[in-house]
Protein backbone atom coordinates (compact mmCIF):
# COMPACT_ATOMS: atom_id res chain seq x y z
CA UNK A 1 12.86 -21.19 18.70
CA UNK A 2 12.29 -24.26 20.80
CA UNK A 3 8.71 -23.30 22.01
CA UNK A 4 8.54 -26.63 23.43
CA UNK A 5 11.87 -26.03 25.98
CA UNK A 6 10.12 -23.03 27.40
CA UNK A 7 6.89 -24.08 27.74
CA UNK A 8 8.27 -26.97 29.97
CA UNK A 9 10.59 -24.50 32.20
CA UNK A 10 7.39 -21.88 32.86
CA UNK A 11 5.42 -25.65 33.43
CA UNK A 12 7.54 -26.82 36.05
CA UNK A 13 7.37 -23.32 37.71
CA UNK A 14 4.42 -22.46 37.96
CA UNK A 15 3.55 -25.80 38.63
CA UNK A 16 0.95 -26.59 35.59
CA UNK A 17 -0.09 -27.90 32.82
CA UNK A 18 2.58 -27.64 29.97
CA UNK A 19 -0.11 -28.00 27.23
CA UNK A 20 -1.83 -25.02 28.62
CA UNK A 21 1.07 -23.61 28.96
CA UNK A 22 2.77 -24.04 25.36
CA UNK A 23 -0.99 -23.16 23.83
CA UNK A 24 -0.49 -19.39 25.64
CA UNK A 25 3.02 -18.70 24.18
CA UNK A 26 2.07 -19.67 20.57
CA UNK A 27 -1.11 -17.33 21.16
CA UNK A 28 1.14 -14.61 21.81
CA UNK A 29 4.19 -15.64 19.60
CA UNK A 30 1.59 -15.67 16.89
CA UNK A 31 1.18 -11.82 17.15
CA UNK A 32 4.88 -11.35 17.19
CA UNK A 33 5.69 -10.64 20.97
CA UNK A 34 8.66 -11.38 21.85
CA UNK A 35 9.94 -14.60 23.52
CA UNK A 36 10.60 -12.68 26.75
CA UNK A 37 7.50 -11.09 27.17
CA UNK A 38 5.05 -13.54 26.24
CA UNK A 39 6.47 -15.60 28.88
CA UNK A 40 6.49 -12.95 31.70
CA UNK A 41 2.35 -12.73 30.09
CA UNK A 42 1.93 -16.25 30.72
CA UNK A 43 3.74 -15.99 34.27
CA UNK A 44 1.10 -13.19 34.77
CA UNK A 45 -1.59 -14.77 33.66
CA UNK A 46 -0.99 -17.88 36.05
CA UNK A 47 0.39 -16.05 39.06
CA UNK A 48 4.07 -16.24 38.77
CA UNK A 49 4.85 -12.85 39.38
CA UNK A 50 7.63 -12.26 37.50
CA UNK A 51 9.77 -15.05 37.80
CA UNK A 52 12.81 -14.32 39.47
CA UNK A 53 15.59 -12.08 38.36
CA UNK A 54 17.09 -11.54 34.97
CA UNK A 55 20.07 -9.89 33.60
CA UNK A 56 19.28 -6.39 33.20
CA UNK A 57 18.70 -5.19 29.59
CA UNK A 58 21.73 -3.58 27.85
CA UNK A 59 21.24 0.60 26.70
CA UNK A 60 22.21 0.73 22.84
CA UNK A 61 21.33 2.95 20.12
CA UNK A 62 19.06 2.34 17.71
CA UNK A 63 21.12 2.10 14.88
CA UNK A 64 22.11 -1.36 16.93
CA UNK A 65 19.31 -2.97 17.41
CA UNK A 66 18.49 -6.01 15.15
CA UNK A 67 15.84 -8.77 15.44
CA UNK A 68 18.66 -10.38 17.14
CA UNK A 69 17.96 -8.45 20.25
CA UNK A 70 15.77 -10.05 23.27
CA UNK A 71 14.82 -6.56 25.29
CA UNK A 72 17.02 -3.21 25.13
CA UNK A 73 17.19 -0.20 27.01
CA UNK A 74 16.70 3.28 24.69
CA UNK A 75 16.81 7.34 25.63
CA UNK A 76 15.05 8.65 22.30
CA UNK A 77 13.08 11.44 21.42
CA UNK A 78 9.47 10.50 20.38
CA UNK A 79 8.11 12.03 17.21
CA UNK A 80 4.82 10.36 16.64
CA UNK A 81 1.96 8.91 18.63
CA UNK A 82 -0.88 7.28 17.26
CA UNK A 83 -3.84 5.47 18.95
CA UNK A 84 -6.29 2.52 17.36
CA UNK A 85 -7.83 -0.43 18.39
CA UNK A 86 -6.88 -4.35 17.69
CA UNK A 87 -8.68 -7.74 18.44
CA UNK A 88 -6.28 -9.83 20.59
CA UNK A 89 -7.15 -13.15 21.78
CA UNK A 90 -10.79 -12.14 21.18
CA UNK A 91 -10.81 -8.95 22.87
CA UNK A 92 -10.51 -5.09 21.66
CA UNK A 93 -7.23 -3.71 23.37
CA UNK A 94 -6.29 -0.21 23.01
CA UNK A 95 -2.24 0.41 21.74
CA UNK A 96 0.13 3.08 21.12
CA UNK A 97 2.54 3.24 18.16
CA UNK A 98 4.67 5.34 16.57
CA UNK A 99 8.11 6.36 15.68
CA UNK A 100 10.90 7.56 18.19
CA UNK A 101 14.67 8.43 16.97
CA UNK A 102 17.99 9.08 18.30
CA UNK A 103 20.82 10.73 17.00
CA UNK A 104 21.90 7.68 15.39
CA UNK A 105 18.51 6.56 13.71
CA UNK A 106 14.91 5.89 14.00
CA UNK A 107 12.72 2.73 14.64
CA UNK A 108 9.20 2.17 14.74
CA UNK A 109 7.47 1.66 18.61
CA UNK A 110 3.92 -0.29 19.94
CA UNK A 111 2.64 0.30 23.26
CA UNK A 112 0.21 -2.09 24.88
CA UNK A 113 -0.38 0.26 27.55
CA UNK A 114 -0.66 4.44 27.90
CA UNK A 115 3.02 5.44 29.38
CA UNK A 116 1.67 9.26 28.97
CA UNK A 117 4.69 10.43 26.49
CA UNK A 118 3.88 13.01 23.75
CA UNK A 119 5.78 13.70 20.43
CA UNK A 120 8.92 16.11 21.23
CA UNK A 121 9.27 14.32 24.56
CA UNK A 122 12.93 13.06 25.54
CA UNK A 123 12.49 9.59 27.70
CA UNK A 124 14.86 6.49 28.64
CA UNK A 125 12.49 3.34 27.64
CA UNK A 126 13.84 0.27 29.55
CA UNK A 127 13.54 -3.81 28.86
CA UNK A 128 11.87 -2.86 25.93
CA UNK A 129 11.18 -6.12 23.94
CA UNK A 130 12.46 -6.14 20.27
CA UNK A 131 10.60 -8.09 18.08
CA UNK A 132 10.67 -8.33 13.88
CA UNK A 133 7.66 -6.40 11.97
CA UNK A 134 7.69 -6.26 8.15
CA UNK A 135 11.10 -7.64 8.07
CA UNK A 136 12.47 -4.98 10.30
CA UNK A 137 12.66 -4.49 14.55
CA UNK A 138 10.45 -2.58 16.38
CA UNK A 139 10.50 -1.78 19.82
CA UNK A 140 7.28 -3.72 21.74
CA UNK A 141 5.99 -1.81 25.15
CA UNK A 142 4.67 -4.47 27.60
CA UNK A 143 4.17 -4.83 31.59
CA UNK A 144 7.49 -5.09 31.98
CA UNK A 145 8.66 -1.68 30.44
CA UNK A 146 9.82 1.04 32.17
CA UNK A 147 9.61 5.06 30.87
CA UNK A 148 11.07 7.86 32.20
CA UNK A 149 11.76 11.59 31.40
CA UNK A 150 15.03 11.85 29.97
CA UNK A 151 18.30 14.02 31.81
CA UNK A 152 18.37 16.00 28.88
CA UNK A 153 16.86 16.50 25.50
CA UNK A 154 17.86 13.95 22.43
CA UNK A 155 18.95 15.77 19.55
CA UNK A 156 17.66 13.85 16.50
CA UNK A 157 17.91 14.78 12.56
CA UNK A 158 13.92 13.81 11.95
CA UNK A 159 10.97 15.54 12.02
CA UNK A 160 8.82 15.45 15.36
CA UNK A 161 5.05 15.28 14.89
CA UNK A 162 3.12 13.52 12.74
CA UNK A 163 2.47 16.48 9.96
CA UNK A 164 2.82 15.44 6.82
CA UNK A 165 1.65 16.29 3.00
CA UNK A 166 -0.02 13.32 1.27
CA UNK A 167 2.69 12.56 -1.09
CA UNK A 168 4.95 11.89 2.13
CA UNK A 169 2.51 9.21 3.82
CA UNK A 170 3.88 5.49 2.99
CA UNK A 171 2.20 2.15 4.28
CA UNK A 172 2.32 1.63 7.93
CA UNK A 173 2.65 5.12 9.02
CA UNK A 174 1.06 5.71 12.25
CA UNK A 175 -0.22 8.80 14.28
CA UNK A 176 0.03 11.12 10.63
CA UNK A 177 -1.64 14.32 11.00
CA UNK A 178 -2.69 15.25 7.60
CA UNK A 179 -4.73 19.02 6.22
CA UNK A 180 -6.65 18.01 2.87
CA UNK A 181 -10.27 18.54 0.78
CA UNK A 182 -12.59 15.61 0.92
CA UNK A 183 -13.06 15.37 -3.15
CA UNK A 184 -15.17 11.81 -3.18
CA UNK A 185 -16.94 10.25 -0.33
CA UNK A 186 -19.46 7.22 -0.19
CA UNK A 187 -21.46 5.64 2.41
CA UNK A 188 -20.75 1.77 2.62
CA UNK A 189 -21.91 -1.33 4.76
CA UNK A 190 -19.56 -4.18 5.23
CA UNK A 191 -19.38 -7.50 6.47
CA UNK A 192 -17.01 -6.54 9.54
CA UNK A 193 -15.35 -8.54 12.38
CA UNK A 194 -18.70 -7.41 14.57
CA UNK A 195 -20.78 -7.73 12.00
CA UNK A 196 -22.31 -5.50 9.48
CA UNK A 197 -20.40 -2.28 9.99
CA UNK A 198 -21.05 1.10 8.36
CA UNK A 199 -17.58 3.21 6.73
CA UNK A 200 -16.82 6.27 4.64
CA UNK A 201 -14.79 5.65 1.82
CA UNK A 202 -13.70 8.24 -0.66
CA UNK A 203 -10.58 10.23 -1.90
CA UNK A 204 -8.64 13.20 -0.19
CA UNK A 205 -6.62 15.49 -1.67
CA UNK A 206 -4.02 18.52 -1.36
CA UNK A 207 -1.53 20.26 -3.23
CA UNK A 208 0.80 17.39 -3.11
CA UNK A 209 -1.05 14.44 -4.17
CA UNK A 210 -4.57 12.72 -3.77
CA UNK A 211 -4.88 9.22 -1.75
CA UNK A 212 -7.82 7.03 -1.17
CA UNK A 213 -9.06 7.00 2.44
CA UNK A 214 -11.29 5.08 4.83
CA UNK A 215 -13.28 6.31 8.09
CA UNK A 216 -14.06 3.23 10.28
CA UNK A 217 -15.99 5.56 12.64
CA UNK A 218 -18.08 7.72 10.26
CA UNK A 219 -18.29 11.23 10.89
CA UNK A 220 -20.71 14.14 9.11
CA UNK A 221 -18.20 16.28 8.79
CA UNK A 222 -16.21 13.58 6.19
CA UNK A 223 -18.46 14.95 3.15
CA UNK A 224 -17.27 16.01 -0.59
CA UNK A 225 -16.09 19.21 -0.94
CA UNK A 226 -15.13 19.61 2.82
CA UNK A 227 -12.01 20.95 4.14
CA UNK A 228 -10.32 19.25 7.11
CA UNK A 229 -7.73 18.91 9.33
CA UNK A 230 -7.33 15.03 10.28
CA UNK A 231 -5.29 14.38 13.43
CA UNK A 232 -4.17 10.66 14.31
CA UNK A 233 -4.64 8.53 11.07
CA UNK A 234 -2.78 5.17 9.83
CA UNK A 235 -1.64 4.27 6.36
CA UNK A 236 -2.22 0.75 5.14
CA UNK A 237 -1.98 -0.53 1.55
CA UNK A 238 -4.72 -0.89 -0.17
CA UNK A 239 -4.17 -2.28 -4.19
CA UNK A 240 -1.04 -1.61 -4.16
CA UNK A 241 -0.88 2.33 -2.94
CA UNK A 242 -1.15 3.67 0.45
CA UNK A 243 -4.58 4.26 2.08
CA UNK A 244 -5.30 6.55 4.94
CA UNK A 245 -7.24 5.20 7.41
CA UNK A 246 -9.69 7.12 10.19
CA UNK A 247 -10.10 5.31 13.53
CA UNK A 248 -12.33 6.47 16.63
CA UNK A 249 -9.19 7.80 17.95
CA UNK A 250 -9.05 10.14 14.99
CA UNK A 251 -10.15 13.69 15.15
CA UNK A 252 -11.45 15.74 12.23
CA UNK A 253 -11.76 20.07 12.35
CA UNK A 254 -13.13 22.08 9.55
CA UNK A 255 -10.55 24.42 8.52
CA UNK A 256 -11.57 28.11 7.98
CA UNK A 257 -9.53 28.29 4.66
CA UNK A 258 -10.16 26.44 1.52
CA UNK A 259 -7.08 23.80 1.14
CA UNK A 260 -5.49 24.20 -2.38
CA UNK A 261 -5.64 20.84 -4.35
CA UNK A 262 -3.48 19.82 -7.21
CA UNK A 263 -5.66 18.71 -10.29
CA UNK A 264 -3.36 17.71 -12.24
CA UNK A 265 -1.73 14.42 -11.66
CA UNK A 266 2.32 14.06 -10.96
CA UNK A 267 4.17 13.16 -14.37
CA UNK A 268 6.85 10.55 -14.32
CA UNK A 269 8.72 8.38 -16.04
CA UNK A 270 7.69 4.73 -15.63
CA UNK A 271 10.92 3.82 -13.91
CA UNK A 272 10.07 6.71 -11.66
CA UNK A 273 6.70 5.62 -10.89
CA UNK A 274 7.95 2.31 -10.18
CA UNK A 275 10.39 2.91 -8.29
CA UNK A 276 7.86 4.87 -5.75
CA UNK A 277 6.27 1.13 -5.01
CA UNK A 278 2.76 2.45 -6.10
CA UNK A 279 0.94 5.24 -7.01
CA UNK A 280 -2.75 6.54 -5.65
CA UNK A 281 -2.58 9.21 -9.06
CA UNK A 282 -0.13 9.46 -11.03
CA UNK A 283 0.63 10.10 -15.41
CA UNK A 284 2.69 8.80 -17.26
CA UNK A 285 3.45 9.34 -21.11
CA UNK A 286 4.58 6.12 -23.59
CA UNK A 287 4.30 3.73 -26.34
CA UNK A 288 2.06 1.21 -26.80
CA UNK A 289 3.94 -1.71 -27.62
CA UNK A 290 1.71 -4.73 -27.58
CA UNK A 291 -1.62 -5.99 -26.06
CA UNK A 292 -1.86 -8.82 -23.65
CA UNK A 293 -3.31 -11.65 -23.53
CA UNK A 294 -6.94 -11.19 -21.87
CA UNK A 295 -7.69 -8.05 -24.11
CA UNK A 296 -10.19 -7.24 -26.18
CA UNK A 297 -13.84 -8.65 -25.69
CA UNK A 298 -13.52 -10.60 -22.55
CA UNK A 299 -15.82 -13.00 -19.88
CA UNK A 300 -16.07 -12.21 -16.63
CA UNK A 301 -17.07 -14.55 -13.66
CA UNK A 302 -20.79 -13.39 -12.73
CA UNK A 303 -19.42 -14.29 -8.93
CA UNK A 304 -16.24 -12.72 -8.98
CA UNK A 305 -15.86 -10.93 -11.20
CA UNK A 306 -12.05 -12.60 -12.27
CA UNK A 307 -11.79 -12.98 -16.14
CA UNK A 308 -12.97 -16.40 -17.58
CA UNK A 309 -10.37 -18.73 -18.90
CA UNK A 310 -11.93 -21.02 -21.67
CA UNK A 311 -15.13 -20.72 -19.45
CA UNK A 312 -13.27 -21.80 -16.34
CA UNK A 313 -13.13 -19.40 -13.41
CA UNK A 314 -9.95 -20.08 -10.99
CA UNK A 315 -12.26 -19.39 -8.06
CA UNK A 316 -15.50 -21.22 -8.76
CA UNK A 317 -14.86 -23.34 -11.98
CA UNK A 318 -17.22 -23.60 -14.90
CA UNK A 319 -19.45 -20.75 -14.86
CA UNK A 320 -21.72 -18.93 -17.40
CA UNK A 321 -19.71 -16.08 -17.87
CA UNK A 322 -20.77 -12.34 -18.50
CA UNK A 323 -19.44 -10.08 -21.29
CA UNK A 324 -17.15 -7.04 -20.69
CA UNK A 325 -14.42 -5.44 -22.76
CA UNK A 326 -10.97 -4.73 -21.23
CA UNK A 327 -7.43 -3.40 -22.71
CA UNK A 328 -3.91 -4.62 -21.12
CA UNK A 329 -1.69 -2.64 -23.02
CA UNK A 330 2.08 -2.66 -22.66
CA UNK A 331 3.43 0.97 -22.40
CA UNK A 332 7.00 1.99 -22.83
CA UNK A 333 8.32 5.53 -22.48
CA UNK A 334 12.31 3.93 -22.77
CA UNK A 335 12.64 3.95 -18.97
CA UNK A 336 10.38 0.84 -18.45
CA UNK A 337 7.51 -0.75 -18.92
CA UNK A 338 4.13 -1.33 -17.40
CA UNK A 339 0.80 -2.30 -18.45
CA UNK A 340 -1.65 -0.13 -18.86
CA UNK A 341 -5.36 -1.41 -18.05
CA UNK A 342 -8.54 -0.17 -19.70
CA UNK A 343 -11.97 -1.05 -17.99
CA UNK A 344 -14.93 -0.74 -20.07
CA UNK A 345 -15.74 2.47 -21.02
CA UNK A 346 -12.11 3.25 -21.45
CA UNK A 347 -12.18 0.04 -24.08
CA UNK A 348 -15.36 1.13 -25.47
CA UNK A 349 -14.03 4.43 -26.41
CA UNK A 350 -10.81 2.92 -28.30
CA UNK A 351 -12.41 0.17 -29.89
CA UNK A 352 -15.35 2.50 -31.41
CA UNK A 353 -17.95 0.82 -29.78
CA UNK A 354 -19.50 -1.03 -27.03
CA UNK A 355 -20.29 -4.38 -25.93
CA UNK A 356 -23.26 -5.04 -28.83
CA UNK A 357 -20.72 -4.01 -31.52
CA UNK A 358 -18.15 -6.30 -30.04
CA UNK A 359 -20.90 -9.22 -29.92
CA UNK A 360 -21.51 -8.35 -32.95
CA UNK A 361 -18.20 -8.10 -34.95
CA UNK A 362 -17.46 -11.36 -32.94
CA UNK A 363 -20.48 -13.49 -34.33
CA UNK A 364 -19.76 -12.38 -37.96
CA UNK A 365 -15.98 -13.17 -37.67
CA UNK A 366 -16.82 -16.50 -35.40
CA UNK A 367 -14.10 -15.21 -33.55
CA UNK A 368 -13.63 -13.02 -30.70
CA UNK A 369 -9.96 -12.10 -31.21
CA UNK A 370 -11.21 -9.75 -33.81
CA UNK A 371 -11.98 -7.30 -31.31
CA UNK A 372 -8.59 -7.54 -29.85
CA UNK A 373 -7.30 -6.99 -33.35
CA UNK A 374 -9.41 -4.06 -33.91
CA UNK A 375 -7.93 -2.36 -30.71
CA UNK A 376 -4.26 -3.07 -31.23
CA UNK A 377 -4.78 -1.47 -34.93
CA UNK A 378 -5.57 1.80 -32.97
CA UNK A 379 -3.35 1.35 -30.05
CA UNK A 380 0.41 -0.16 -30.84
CA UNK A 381 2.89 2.05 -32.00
CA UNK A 382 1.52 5.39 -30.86
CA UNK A 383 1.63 7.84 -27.96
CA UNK A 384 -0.74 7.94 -24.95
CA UNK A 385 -0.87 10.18 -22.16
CA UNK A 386 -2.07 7.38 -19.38
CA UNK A 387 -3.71 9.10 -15.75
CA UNK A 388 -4.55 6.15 -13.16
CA UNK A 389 -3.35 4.09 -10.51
CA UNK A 390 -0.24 2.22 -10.33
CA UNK A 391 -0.03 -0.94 -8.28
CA UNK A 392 3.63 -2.55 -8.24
CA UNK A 393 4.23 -5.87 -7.28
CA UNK A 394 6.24 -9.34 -7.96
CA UNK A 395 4.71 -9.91 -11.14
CA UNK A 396 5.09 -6.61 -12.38
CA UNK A 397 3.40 -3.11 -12.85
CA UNK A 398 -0.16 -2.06 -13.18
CA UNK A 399 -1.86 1.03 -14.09
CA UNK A 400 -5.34 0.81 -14.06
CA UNK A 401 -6.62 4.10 -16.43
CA UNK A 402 -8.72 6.73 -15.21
CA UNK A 403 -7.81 9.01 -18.34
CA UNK A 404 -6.66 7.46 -21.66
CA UNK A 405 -5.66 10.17 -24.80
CA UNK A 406 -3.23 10.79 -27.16
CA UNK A 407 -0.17 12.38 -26.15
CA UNK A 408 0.61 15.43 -27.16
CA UNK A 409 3.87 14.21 -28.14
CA UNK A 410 4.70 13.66 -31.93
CA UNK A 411 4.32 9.21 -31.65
CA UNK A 412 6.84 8.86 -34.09
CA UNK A 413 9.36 10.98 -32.00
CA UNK A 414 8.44 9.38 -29.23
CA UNK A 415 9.12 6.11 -31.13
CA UNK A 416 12.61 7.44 -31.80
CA UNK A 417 13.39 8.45 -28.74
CA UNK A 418 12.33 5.26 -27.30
CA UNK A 419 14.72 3.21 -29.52
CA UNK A 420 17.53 5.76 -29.40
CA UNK A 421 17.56 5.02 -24.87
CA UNK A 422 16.89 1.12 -26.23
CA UNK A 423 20.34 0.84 -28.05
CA UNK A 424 21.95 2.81 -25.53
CA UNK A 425 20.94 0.38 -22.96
CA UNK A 426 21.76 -2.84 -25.53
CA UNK A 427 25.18 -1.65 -25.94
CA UNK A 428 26.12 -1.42 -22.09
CA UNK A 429 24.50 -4.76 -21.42
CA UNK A 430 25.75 -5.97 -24.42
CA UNK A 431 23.02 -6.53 -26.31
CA UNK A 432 20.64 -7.87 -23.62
CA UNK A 433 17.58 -6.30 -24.79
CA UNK A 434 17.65 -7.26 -28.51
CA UNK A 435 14.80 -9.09 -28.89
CA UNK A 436 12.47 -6.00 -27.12
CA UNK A 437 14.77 -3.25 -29.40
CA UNK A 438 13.52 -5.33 -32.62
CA UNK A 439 9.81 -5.42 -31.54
CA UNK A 440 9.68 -2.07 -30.86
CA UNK A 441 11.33 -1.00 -34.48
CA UNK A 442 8.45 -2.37 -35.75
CA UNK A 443 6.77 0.67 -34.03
CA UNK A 444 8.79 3.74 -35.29
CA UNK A 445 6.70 3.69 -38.57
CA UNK A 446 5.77 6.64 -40.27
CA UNK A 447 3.45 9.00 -38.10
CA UNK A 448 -0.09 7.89 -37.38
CA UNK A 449 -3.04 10.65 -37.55
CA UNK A 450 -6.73 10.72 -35.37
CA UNK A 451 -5.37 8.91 -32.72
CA UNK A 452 -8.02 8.57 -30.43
CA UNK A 453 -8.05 10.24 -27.02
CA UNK A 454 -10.63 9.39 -24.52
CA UNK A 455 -11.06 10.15 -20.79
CA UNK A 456 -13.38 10.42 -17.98
């Protein structure tokens, strides 16, 4: 885009300065309006009106529209509308966004101003401005948009409202209405964009899943043990898994009947798990295979907390570092792989003992690896039962233990079973996973007693 070209056609125009100019359409371009609009803003802004005609934007469906597009014209049917609050150019403006469908698909919608429309309604949105958002288009609502009730209602094949169990709310989900127990809630200060700001953190949870939440405008009625119906939240990720977020556009009702939560955790495969992108709560059942690097009896950065490379912190260099034990354990249940992380009390429960013992063992070895030893005798090559949070990105998968026990499982069938989907999987890639096959024979030894099983 030749910012440059259009900043010197709105300059000559309007009769100004093209600096000026070019500095409002990268503002605006920076926040991903389109081309089209931001330059209507800045004819706005400087008293151009709205500079002369323009072709009229075409009608298409929505299973046409790319990032390709420069403003469209839509009949949909909305099913969502949520309400929050962003900082733009230094000042709090109020927006609208949602999803609305058609009967040939569904794309996600902001509004920079109120056009009055309500989920279920039917409407023809005109010169709509398409602009790219997480790799995909999305309608933008501006000045120059036009709404109006529909001729008739849009049939659609998607669920109007914003309703939704917990296990159904992904990352950028707006307007959700959600029904759920408050199970932990804490009171926090942080260092916000005004400031030191009060928040509510804590997790929520139904019969579907549980999910960690935040309320940016705290409310009494967000306390432990509370049942609530939460209209008009937004789902962000947070680590990896989604996060529901409270706004002071929310609202939040007591509900007269208790709201049935699951306590056990979902069970999947790894693959499974994986393949969800990230997982609040979630179990999994495998073999330990190996430890990572980084386990065992660890430093930590006293500042950051990031684990201590030959005394050297990434962040803030050489640093007197503080002890702490931690397990990275690779688990396999034949489906995949992840590793499995252990924070300190976790560790100290596998290893046998805590951090003295672990000084201690390391001073009379004069080496700290000993510890890491220690743990992998009592970890690799049997069966845990692993409850926690999964966090999937480019480098891999993370589960970061809450619970941490034995699996019920024999280990040594597991073992089998492991190796028996290995080979399968060697012989239709044609041997491309020998070298894991062989290190995991060297697990599917003779059965293992008092494994230990620890949780919290």
């Amino acid at each position: 885009m030749d910012v440059d070209a259009h900043a010197e056609e709105l300059a000559s125009t309007l009769g100004i300065d093209k600096a000026e100019v070019k500095a409002d359409l990268e503002n605006l371009l920076e926040y991903s309006v389109p081309i089209d609009e931001a330059k209507q803003s800045v004819r706005r802004k400087h008293g151009g009106g709205s500079g002369g005609s323009s072709p009229s934007p075409s009608t298409v469906d929505l299973a046409e529209i790319t990032t390709d597009h420069g403003n469209v014209t839509v009949t949909v049917r909305v099913l969502t509308v949520g309400t929050r609050t962003i900082r733009y150019q230094g000042d709090d403006i109020t927006i609208r966004e949602g999803e609305i469908a058609d009967g040939t698909g569904t794309i996600s919608y902001t509004a920079w101003q109120d056009f009055g429309f309500e989920p279920g309604d039917s409407v023809t949105i005109g010169n709509a401005g398409v602009r790219e958002w997480e790799g995909e288009p999305e309608l933008n609502l501006g000045d120059a948009t036009t709404v109006a009730i529909a001729d008739e209602e849009v049939a659609v094949d998607a669920t109007i409202g914003g309703d939704r169990n917990l296990i159904d709310l992904e990352p950028g989900d707006r307007g959700r209405n959600i029904e759920v127990r408050v199970l932990e809630v804490d009171s926090k200060t942080i260092s916000g964009r005004d400031g030191e700001t009060p928040i509510l953190e804590g997790v929520v949870g139904d019969d579907t899943a549980r999910l960690p939440f935040t309320d940016w405008d705290p409310r009494s009625a967000v306390e432990a043990g509370a049942d609530l119906r939460i209209e008009d939240v937004y789902v962000r990720e947070f680590r990896g898994v989604p996060s529901i977020n409270l706004t002071e556009f929310s609202t939040v009702t007591p509900l007269p009947d208790p709201v049935s939560v699951n306590e056990d955790a979902p069970r999947l495969s790894i693959a499974d798990a994986i393949d969800t992108g990230g997982m609040f709560d979630v179990e999994v059942v495998g073999t330990v295979l190996d430890l990572r690097d980084g386990s065992g009896f660890i430093e930590r950065c006293p500042d950051c907390g990031r684990v201590l490379q030959s005394g050297q912190c990434r962040s803030h260099g050489d640093v007197e570092g503080e002890d702490d034990l931690r397990v990275k354990a690779i688990l396999d249940d034949g489906t995949a792989t992840t590793t499995v992380v252990l924070d300190t009390e976790l560790t100290a429960a596998v290893y046998g003992g805590g951090l003295e013992d672990a000084r201690e063992a390391a001073r009379e070895a004069m080496d700290k690896s000993v510890v890491a030893e220690s743990i992998a005798d009592e970890l690799v090559g049997r069966a845990f039962r692993v409850r926690g949070n999964l966090s999937v990105d480019d480098y891999g998968a993370n589960l970061d233990a809450e619970e941490f026990a034995a699996a019920d499982d024999d280990p040594a069938e597991t073992a089998r079973s492991v190796l028996s989907t290995v080979r399968s999987r060697a012989a239709t890639d044609g041997g491309a996973e020998g070298v894991t096959e062989a290190a995991r024979e060297d697990t599917a030894g003779p059965d293992h007693d008092g494994s230990p099983g620890v949780g919290r």
